[in-house]
C-alpha atoms as a PDB file:
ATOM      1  CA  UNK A   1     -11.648  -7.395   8.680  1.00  0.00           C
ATOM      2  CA  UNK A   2     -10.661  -3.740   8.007  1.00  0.00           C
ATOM      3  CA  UNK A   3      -8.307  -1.802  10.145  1.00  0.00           C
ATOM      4  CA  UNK A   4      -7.891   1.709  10.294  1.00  0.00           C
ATOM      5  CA  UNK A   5      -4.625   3.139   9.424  1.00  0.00           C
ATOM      6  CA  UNK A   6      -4.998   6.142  11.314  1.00  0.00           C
ATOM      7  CA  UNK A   7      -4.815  10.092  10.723  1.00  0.00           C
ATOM      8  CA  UNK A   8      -1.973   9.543   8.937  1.00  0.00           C
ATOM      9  CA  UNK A   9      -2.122   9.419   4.750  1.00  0.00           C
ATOM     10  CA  UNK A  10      -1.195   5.544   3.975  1.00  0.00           C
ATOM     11  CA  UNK A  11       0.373   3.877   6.280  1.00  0.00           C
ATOM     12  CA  UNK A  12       3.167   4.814   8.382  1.00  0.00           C
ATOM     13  CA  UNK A  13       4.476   2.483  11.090  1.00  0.00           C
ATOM     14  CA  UNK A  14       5.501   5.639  13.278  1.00  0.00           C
ATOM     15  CA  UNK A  15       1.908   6.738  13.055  1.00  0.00           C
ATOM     16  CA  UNK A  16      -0.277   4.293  12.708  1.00  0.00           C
ATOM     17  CA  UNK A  17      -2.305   1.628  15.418  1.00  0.00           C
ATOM     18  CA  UNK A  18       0.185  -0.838  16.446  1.00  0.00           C
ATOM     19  CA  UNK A  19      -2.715  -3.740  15.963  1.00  0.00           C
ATOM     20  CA  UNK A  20      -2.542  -2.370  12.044  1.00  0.00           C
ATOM     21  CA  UNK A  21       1.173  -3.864  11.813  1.00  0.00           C
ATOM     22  CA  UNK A  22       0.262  -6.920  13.917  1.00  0.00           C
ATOM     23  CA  UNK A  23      -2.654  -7.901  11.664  1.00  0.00           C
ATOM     24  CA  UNK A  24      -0.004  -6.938   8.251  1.00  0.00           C
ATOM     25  CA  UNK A  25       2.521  -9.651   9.803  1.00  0.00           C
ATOM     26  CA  UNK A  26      -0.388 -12.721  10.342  1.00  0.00           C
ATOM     27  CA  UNK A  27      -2.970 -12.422   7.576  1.00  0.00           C
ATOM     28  CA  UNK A  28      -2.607 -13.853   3.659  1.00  0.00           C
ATOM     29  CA  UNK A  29      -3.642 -11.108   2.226  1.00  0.00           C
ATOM     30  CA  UNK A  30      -2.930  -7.326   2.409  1.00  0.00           C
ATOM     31  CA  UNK A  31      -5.026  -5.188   0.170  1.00  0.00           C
ATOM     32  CA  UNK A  32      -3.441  -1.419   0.157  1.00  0.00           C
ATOM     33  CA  UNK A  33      -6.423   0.680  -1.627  1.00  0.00           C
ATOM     34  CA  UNK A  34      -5.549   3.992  -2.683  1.00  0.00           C
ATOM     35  CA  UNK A  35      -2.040   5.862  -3.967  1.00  0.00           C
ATOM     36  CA  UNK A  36      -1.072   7.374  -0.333  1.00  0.00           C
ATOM     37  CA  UNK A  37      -1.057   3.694   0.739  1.00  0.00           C
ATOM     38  CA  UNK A  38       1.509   2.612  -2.147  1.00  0.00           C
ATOM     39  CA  UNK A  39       3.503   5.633  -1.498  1.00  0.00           C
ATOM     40  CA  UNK A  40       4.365   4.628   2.029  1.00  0.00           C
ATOM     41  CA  UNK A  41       3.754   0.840   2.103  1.00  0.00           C
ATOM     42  CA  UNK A  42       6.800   0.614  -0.465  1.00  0.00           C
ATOM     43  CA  UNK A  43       9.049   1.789   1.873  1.00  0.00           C
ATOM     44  CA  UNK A  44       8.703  -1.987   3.562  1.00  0.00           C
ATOM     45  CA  UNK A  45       6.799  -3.611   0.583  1.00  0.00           C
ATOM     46  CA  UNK A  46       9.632  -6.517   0.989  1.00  0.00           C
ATOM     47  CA  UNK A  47       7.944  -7.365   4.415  1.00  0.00           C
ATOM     48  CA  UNK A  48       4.918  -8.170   2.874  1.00  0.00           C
ATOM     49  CA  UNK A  49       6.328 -10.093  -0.325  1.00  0.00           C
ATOM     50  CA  UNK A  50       3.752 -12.241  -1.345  1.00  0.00           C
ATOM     51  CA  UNK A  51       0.664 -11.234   0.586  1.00  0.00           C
ATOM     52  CA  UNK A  52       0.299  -7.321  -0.723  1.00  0.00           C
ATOM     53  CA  UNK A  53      -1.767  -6.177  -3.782  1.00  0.00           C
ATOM     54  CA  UNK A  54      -1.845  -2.652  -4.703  1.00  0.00           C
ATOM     55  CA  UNK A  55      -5.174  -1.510  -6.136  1.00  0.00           C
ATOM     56  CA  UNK A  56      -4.757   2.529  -7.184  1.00  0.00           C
ATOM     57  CA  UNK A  57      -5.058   5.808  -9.667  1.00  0.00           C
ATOM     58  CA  UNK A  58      -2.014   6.549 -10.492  1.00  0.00           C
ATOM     59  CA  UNK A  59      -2.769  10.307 -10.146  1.00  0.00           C
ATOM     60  CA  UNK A  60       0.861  11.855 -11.084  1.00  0.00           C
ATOM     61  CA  UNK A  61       3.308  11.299 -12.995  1.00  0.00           C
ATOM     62  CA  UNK A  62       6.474  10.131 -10.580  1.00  0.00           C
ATOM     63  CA  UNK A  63       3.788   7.864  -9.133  1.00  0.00           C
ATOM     64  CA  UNK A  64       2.492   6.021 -12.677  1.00  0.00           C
ATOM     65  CA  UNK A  65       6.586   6.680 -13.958  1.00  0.00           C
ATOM     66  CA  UNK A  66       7.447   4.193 -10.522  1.00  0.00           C
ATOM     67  CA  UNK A  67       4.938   1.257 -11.960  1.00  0.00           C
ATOM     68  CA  UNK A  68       5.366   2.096 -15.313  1.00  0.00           C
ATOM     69  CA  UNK A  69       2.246   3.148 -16.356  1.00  0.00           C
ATOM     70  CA  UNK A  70       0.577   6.516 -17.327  1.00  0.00           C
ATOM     71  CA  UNK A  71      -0.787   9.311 -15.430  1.00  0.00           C
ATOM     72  CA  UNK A  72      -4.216   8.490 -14.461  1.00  0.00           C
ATOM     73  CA  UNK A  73      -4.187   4.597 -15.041  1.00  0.00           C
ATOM     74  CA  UNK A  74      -6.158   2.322 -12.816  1.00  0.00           C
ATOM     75  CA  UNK A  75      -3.375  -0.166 -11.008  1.00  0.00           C
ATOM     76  CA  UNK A  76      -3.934  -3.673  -9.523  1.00  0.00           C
ATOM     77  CA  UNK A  77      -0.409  -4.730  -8.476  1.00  0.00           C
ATOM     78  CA  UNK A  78       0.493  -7.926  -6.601  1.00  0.00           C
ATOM     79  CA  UNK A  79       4.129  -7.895  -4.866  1.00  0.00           C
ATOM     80  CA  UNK A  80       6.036 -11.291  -5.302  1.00  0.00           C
END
């Protein structure tokens, strides 16, 4: 099932559909596509410990510097 985020960039519990936070909290997995969505999912990544993957272009450098890759690498991350 895919659930909008919103209007927002990423996801941002202020912003965002309250069924999008529900949905985070029940299912296995959480797939966060796209660099907006690391950028403000890691602000509360530890709610999601062991049910989010990352999948991204790190397209600057304090983003690729933060998982420790270059600029422009393609990221799959899963978050213990």
């Amino acid at each position: 099932e895919i659930i909008s985020s919103g209007t927002a960039v990423g996801v941002r519990p202020d912003l965002g559909p309250g069924e999008l936070f529900e949905k985070m909290e029940e299912v296995d997995l959480v797939l966060a596509k796209g660099m907006g969505n690391y950028e403000t999912i890691s602000e509360f990544e530890d709610k999601l410990g062991g049910r989010l993957a990352y999948l991204l272009r790190a397209k600057c450098i304090p983003v690729a510097r933060s998982l420790g890759v270059r600029k422009g690498a393609l990221v799959a991350k899963f978050v213990k």
